[in-house]
Protein backbone atom coordinates (compact mmCIF):
# COMPACT_ATOMS: atom_id res chain seq x y z
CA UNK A 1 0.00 0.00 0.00
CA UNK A 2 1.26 3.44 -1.24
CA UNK A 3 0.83 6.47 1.33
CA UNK A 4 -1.39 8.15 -1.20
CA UNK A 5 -3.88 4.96 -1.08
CA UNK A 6 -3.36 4.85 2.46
CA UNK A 7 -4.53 8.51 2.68
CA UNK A 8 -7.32 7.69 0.54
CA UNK A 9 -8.67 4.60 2.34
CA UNK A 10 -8.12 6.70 5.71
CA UNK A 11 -10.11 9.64 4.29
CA UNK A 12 -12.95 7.25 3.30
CA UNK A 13 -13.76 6.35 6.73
CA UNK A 14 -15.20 6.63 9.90
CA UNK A 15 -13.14 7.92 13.10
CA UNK A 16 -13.22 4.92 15.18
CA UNK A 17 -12.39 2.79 11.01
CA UNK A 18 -9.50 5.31 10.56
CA UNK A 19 -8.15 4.39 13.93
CA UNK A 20 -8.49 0.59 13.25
CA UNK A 21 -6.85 1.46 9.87
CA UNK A 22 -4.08 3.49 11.91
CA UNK A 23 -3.07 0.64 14.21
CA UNK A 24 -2.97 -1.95 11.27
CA UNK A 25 -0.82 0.03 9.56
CA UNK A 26 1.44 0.15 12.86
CA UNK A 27 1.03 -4.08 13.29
CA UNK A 28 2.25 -4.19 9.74
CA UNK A 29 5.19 -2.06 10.76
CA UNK A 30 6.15 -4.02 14.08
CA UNK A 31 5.28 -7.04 12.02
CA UNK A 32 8.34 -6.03 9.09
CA UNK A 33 10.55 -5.54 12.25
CA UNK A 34 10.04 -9.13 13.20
CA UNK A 35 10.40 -10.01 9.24
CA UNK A 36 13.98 -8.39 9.23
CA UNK A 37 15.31 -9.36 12.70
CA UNK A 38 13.90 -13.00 11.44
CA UNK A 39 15.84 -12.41 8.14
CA UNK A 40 18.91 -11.97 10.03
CA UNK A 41 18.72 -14.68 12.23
CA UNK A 42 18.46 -16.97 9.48
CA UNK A 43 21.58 -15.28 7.43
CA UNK A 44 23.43 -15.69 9.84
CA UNK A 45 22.65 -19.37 11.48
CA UNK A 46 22.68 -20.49 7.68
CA UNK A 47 26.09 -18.84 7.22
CA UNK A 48 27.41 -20.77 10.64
CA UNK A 49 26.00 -23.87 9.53
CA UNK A 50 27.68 -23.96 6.48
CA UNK A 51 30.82 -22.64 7.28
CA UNK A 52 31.36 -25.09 10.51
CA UNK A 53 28.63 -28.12 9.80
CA UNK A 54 27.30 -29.78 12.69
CA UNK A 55 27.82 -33.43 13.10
CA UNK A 56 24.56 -34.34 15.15
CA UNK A 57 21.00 -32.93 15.37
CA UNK A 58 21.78 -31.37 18.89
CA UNK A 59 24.81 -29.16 17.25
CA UNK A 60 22.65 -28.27 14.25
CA UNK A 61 19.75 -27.23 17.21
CA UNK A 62 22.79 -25.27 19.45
CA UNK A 63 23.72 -22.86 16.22
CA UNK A 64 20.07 -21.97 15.47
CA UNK A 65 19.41 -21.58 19.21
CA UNK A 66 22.59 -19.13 19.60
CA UNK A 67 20.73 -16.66 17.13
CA UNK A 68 17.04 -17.64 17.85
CA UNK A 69 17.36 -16.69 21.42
CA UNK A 70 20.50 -14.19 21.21
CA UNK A 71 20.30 -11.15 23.76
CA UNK A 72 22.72 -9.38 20.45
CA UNK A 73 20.66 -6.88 19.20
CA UNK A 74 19.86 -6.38 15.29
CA UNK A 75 22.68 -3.78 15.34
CA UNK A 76 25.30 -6.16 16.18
CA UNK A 77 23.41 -8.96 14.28
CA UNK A 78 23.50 -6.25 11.32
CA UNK A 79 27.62 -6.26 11.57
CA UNK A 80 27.95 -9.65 11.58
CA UNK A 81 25.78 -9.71 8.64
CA UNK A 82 28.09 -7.07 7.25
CA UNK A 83 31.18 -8.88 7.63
CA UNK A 84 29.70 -13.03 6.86
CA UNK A 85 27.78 -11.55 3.57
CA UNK A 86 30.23 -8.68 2.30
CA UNK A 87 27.68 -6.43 2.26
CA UNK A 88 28.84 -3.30 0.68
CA UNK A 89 29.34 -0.20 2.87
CA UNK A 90 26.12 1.43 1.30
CA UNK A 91 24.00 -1.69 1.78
CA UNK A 92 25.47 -1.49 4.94
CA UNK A 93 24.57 2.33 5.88
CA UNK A 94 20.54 1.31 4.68
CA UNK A 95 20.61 -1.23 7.08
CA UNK A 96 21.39 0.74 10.17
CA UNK A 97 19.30 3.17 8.97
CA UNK A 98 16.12 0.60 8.58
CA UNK A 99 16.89 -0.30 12.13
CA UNK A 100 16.89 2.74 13.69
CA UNK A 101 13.60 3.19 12.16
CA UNK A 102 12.67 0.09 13.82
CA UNK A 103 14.36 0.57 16.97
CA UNK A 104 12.13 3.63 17.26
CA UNK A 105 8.89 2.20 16.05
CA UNK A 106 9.47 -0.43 18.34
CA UNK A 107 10.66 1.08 21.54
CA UNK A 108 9.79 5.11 21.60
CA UNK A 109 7.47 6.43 18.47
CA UNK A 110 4.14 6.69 20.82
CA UNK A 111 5.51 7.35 23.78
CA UNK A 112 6.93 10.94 22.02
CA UNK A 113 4.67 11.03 19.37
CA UNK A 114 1.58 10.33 21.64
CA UNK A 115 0.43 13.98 20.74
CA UNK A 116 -0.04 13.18 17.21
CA UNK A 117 -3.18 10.90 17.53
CA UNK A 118 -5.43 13.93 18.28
CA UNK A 119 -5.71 15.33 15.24
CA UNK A 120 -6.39 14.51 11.34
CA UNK A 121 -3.21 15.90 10.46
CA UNK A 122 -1.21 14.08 13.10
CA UNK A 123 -2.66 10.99 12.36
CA UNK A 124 -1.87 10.74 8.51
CA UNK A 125 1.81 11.71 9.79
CA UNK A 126 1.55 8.45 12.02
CA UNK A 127 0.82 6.78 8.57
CA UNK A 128 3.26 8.78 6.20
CA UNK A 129 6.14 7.04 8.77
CA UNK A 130 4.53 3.49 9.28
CA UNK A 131 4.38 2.85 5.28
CA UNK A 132 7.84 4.97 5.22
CA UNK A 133 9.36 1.81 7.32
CA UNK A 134 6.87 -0.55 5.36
CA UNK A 135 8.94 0.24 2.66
CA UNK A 136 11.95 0.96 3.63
CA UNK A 137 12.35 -2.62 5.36
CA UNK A 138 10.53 -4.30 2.65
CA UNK A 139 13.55 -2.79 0.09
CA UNK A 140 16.36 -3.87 2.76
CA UNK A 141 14.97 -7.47 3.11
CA UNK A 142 14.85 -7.81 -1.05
CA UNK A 143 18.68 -6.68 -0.19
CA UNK A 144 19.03 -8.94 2.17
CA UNK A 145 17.53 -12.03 0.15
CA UNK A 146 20.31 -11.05 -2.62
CA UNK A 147 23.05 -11.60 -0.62
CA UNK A 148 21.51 -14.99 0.60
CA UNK A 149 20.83 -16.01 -2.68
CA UNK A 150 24.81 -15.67 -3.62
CA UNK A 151 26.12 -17.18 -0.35
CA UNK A 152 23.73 -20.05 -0.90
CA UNK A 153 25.03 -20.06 -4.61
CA UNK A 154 28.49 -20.50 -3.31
CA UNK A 155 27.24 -22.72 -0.47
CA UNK A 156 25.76 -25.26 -2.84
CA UNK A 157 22.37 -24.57 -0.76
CA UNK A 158 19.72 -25.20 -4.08
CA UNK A 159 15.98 -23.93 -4.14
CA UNK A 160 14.93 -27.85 -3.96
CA UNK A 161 16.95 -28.29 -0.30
CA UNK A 162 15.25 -24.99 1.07
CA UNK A 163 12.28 -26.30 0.14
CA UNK A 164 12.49 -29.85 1.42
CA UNK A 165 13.48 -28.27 4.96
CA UNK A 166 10.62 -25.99 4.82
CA UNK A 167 8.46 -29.06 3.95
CA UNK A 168 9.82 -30.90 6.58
CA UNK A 169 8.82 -27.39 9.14
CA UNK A 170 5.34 -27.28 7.97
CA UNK A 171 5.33 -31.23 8.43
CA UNK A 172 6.29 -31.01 12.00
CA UNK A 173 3.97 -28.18 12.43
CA UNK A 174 0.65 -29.03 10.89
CA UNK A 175 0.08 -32.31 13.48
CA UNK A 176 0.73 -29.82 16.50
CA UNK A 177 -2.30 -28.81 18.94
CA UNK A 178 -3.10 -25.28 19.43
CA UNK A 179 -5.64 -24.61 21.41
CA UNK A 180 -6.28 -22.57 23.74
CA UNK A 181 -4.14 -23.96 26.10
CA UNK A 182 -1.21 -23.66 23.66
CA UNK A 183 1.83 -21.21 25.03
CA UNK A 184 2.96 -18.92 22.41
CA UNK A 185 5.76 -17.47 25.12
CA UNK A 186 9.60 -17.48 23.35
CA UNK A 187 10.10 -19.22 27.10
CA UNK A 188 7.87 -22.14 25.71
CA UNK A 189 9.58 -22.57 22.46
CA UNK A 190 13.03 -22.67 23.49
């Protein structure tokens, strides 16, 4: 969604609608941050596993583990990324711009820009910067992808063995029981 057709689909509604619209445009946002800090995760527990292969299940579990439930934040995950994947310096700049946009969608945009919800005006702001980050993650993970698409190139990693693990995922994860006594927690899934 462009921010003119955002504007446009905001301006077509109702207050309480253009609120609702609001805060799905900031769930998409939060929900790109998780995309990219996934994105990095898996560049750089792909890059480990191929550079250093593990020789049983529990070693190929202990290097996605180190970067599923890393305290590093995406900054430092970012400079890893910079030095495993080459990235060039510019690529590299974008990033650390993308993730201060995140950092401050994430941690500090309504608690400074609380003000702007009062008013029409303030509100389509709230909107121009959500589908600013929309995009400007969306460009940095098509980035990223490129660079994971060479490495895995080099790596020997083909299209067919990505798949077959992520057949094997949705396997595993299609004959689990969520209900509602399932616990989504990160403490549950470790």
């Amino acid at each position: 969604m462009t921010y003119q057709e955002a504007i446009e689909d905001y301006d077509s509604k109702s207050t309480e609608d253009r609120n609702i619209l609001l805060f799905a445009l900031y769930g998409r946002a939060m929900y790109r941050a998780q995309v990219l800090e996934q994105q990095a995760v898996n560049m750089l527990a792909i890059y480990k596993l191929f550079k250093s292969p593990p020789n049983t299940q529990e070693e190929y579990q202990e290097i996605w583990n180190r970067y599923d439930f890393s305290r590093s934040t995406l900054g430092i995950k970012a400079e890893e990324i910079k030095t495993s994947y080459s990235l060039s310096e510019q690529d590299s700049l974008e990033f650390k711009k993308v993730i201060t946009l995140r950092n401050n969608l994430t941690h500090t945009y309504f608690r400074f820009n609380d003000n702007l919800f009062f008013s029409d005006a303030g509100k389509k702001q709230m909107i121009k910067d959500f589908i600013h980050f929309l995009d400007q993650s969306k460009a940095m993970d098509n980035k990223l992808m490129a660079y994971m698409e060479k490495y895995n190139k080099k790596a020997g990693i083909t299209e067919e063995r990505i798949q077959e693990l992520l057949a094997g995922v949705k396997e595993e994860w299609s004959n689990k029981q969520i209900d509602h006594n399932y616990d989504s927690t990160i403490k549950n899934n470790q």
